[in-house]
C-alpha atoms as a PDB file:
ATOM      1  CA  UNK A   1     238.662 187.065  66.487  1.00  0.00           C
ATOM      2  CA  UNK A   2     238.797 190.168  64.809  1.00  0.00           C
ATOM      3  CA  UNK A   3     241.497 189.206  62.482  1.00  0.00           C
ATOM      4  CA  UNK A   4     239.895 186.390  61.217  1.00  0.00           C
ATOM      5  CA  UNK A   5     237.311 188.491  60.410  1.00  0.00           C
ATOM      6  CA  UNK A   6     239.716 191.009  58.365  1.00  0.00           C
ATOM      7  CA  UNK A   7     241.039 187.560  56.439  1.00  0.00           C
ATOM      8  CA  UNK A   8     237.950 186.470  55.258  1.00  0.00           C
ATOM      9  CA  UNK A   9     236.613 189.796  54.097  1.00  0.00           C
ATOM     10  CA  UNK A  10     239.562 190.039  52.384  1.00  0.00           C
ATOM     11  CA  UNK A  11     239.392 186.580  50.530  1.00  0.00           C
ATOM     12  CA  UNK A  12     235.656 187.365  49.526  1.00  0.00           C
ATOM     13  CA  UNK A  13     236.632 190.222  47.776  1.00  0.00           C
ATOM     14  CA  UNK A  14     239.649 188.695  46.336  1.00  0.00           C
ATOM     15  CA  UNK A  15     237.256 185.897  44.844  1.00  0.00           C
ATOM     16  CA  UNK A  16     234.625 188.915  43.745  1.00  0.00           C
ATOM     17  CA  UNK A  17     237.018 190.240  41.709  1.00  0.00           C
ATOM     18  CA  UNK A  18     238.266 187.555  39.997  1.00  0.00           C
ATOM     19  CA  UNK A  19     234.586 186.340  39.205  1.00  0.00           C
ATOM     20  CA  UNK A  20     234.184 189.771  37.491  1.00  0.00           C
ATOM     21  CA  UNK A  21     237.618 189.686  35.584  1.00  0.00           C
ATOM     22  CA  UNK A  22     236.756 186.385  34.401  1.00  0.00           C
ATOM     23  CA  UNK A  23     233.128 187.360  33.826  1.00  0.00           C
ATOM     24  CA  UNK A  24     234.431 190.648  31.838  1.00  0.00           C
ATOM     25  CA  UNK A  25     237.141 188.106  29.470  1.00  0.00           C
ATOM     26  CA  UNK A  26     234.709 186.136  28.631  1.00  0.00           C
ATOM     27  CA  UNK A  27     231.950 188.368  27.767  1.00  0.00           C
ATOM     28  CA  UNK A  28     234.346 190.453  25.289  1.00  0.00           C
ATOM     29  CA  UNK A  29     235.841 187.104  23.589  1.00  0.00           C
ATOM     30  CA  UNK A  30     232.263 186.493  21.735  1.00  0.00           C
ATOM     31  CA  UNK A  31     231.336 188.476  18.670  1.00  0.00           C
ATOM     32  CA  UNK A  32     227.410 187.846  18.813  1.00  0.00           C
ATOM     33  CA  UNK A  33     227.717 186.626  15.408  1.00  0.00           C
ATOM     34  CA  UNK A  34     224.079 184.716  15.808  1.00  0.00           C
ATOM     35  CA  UNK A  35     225.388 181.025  16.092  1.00  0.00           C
ATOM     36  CA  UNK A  36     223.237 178.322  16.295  1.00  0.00           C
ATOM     37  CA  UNK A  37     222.877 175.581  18.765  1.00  0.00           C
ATOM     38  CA  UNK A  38     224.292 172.886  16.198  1.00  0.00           C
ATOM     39  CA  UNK A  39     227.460 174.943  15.949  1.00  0.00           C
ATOM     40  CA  UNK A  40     230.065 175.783  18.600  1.00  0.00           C
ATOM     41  CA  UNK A  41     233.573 178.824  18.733  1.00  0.00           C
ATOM     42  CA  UNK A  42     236.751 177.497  19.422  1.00  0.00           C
ATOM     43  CA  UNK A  43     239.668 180.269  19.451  1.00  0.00           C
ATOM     44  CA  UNK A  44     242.919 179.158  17.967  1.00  0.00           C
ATOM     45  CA  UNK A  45     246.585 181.061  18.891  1.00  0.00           C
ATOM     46  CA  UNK A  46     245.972 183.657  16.754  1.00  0.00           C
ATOM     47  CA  UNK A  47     242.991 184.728  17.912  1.00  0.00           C
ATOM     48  CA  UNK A  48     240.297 184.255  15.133  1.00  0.00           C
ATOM     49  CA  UNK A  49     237.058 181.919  15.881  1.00  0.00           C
ATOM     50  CA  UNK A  50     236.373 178.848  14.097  1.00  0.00           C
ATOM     51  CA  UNK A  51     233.235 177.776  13.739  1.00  0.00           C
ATOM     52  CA  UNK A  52     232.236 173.745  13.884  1.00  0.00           C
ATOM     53  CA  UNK A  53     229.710 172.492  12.558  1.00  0.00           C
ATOM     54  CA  UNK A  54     228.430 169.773  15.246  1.00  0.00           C
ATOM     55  CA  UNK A  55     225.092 168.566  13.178  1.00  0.00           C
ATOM     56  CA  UNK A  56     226.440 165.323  11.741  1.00  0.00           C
ATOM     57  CA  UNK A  57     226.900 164.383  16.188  1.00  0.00           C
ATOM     58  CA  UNK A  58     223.063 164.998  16.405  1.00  0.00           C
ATOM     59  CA  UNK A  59     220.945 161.801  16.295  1.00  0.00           C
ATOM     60  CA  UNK A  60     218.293 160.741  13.614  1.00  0.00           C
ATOM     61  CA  UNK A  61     215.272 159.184  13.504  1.00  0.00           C
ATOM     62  CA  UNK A  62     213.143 157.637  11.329  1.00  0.00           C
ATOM     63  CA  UNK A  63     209.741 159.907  10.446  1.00  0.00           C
ATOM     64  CA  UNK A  64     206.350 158.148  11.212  1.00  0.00           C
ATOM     65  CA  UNK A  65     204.373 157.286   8.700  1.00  0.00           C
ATOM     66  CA  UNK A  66     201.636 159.572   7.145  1.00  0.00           C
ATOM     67  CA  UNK A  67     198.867 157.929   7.760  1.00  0.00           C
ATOM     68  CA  UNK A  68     199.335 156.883  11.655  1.00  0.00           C
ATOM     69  CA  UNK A  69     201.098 154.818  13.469  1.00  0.00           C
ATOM     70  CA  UNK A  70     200.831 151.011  12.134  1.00  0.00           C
ATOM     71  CA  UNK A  71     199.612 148.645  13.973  1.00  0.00           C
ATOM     72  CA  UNK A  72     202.792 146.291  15.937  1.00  0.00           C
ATOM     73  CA  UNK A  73     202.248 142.411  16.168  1.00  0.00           C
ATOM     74  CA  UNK A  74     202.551 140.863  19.641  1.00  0.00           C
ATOM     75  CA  UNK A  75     205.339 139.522  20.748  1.00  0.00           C
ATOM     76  CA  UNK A  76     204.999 135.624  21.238  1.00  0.00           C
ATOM     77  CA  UNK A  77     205.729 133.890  24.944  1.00  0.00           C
ATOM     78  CA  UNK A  78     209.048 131.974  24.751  1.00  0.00           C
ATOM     79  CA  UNK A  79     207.921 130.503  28.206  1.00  0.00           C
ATOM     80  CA  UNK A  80     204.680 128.900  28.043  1.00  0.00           C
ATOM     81  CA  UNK A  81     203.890 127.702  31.670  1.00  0.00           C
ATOM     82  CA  UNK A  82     200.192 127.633  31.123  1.00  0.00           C
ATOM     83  CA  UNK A  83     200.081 123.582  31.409  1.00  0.00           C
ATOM     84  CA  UNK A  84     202.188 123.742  34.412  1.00  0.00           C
ATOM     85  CA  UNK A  85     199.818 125.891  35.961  1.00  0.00           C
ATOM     86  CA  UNK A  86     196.452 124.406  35.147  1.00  0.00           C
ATOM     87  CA  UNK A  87     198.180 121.158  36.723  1.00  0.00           C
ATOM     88  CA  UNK A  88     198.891 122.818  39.842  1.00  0.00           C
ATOM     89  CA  UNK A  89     195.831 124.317  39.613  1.00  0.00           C
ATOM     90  CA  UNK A  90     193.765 120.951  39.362  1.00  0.00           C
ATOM     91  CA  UNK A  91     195.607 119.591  42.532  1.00  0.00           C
ATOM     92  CA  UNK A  92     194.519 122.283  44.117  1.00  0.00           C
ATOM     93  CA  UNK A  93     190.911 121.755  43.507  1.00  0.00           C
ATOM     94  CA  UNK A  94     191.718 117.730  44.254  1.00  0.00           C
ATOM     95  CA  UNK A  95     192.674 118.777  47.591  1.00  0.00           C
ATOM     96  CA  UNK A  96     189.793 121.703  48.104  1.00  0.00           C
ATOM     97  CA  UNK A  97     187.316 119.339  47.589  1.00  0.00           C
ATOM     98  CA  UNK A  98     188.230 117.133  50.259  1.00  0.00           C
ATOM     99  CA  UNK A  99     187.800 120.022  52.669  1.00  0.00           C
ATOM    100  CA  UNK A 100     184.663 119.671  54.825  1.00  0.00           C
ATOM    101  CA  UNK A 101     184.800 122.119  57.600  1.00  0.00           C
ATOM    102  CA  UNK A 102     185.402 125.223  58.015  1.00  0.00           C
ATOM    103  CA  UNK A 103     185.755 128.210  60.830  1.00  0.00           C
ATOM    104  CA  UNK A 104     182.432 130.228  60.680  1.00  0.00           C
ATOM    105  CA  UNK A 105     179.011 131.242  62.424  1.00  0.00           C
ATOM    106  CA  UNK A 106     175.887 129.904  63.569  1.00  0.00           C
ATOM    107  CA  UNK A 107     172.961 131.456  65.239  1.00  0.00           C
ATOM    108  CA  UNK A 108     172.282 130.125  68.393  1.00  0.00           C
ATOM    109  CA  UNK A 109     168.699 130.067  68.890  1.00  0.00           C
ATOM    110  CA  UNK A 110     167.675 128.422  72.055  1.00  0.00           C
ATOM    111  CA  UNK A 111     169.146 126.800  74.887  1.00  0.00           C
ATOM    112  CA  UNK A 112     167.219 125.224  77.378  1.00  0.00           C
ATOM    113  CA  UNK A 113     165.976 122.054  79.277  1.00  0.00           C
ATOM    114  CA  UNK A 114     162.458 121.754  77.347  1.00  0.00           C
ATOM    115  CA  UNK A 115     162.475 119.435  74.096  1.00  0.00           C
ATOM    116  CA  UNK A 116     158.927 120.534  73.126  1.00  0.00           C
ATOM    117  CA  UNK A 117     160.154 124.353  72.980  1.00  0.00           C
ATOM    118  CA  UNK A 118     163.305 124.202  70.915  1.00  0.00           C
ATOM    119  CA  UNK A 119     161.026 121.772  68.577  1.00  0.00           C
ATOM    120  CA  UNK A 120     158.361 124.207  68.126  1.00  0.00           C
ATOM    121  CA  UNK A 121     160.735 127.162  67.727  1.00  0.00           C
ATOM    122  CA  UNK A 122     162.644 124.887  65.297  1.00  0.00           C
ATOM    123  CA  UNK A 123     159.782 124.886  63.094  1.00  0.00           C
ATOM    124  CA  UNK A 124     158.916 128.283  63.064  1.00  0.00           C
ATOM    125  CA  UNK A 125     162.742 129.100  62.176  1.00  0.00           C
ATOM    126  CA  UNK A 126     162.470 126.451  58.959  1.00  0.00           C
ATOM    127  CA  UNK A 127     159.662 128.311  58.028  1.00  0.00           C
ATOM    128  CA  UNK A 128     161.541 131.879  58.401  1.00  0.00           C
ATOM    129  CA  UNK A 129     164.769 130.341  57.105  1.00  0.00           C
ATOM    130  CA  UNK A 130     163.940 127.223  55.041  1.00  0.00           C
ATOM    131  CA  UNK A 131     167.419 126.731  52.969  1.00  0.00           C
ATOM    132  CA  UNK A 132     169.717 126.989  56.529  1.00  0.00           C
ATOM    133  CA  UNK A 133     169.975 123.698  57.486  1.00  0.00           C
ATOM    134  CA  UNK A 134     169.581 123.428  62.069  1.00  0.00           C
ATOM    135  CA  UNK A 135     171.097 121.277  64.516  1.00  0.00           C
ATOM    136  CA  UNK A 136     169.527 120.257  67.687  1.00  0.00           C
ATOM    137  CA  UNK A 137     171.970 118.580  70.183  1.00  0.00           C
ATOM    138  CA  UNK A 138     171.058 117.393  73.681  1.00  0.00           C
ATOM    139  CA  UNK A 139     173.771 117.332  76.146  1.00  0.00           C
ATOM    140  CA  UNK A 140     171.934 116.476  79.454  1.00  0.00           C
ATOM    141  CA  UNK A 141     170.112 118.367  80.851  1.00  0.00           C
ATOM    142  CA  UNK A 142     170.206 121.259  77.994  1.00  0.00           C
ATOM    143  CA  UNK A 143     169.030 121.357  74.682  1.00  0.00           C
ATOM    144  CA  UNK A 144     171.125 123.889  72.319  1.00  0.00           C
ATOM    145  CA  UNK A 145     169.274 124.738  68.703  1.00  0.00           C
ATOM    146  CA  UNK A 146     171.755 126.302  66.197  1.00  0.00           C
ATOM    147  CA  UNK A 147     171.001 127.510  62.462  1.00  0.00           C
ATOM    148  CA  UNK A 148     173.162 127.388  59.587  1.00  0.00           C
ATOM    149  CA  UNK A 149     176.883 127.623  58.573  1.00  0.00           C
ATOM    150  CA  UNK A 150     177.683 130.987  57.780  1.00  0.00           C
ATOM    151  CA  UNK A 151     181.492 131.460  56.363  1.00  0.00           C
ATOM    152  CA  UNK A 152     181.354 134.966  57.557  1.00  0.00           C
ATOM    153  CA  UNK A 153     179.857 136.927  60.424  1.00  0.00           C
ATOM    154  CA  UNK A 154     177.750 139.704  57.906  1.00  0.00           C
ATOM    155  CA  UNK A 155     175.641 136.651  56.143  1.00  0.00           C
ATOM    156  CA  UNK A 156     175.367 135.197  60.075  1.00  0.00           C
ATOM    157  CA  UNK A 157     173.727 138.108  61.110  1.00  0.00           C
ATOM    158  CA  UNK A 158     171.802 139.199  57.737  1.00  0.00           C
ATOM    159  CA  UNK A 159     169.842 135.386  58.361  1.00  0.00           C
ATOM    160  CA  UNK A 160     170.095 136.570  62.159  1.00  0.00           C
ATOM    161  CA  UNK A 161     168.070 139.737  61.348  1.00  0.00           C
ATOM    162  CA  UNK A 162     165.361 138.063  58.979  1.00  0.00           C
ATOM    163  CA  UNK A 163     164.479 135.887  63.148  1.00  0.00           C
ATOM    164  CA  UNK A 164     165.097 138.458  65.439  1.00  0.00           C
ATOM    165  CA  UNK A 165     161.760 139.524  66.074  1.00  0.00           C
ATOM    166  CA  UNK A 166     161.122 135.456  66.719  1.00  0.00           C
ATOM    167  CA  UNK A 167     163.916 135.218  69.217  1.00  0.00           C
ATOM    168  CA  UNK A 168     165.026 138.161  70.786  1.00  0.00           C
ATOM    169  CA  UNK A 169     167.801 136.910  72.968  1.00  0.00           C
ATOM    170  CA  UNK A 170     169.414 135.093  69.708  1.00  0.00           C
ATOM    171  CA  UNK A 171     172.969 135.727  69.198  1.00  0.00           C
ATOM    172  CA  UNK A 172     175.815 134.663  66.387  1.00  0.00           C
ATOM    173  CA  UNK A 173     178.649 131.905  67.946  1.00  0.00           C
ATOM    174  CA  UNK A 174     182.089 130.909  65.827  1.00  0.00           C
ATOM    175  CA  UNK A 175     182.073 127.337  65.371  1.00  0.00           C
ATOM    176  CA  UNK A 176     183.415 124.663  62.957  1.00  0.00           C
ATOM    177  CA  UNK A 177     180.921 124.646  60.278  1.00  0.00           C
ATOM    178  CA  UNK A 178     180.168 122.260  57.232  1.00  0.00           C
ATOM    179  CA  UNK A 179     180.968 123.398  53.603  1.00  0.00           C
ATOM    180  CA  UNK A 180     178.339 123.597  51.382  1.00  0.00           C
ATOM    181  CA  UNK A 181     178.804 121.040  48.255  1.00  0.00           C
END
């Protein structure tokens, strides 16, 4: 253990040393003349420096114009796909409109065995709610009175909020709805 200690102190200052020889050579081969970044020192055999002028390597560019930069034309579409796409796009709408239902909300308003009830409170909803359209089914004994087709559950329960002081116990229920044309 210890004398692989002693060998790699002894390489580490080997390698210090020649860093600094190296550093020292190098640092007494320049004369500090003042060159420029466009010229570089070569050393030849006999020891003087040559200097190369490296400026014609360096690229060029074109200076803007004076008064700003001028306005560039667009580049033209090679591709034009916009008939493709408004055909695609009309058989899309062809097929949309043939859509009639949907998966959304209705409120469900009553449920009960009474006729006269769910009529009355039907009318006092239309009146509350006159543009949601209501269905009344009767599947014996029970009466169920729904309102509207709501796509989403936040306008279900903002035209839930304008009746809940009417029905209390109201509440939203997913069901297939009809699209409004």
């Amino acid at each position: 253990m210890r004398l692989t200690q002693m060998t790699y102190r002894f390489f580490t200052i080997l390698c210090l040393g020649a860093m600094m020889s190296c550093a020292a050579t190098s640092g007494s081969t320049s004369t500090g003349s003042g060159s420029t970044p466009s010229e570089a020192r070569s050393t030849e055999k006999g020891g003087t420096a040559t200097i190369i002028d490296t400026k014609k390597y360096l690229p060029t560019f074109p200076s803007a114009p004076a008064g700003g930069a001028a306005p560039v034309a667009m580049a033209a579409p090679t591709h034009h796909v916009r008939n493709q796409v408004n055909l695609l796009m009309d058989s899309v709408v062809m097929v949309n409109k043939n859509i009639r239902y949907a998966a959304g909300y209705r409120i469900l308003a009553y449920t009960g065995n009474e006729r006269k009830a769910a009529m009355e409170l039907r009318n006092n909803i239309i009146q509350r709610l006159p543009e949601e359209k209501d269905y009344l089914t009767y599947k014996q004994p029970t009466y169920q009175l729904k309102i509207g087709d709501f796509l989403t559950r936040v306008e279900a329960h903002a035209a839930l909020m304008k009746i809940k002081d009417l029905l209390p116990n109201a509440m939203l229920v997913q069901e297939t709805v009809n699209i409004p044309k």
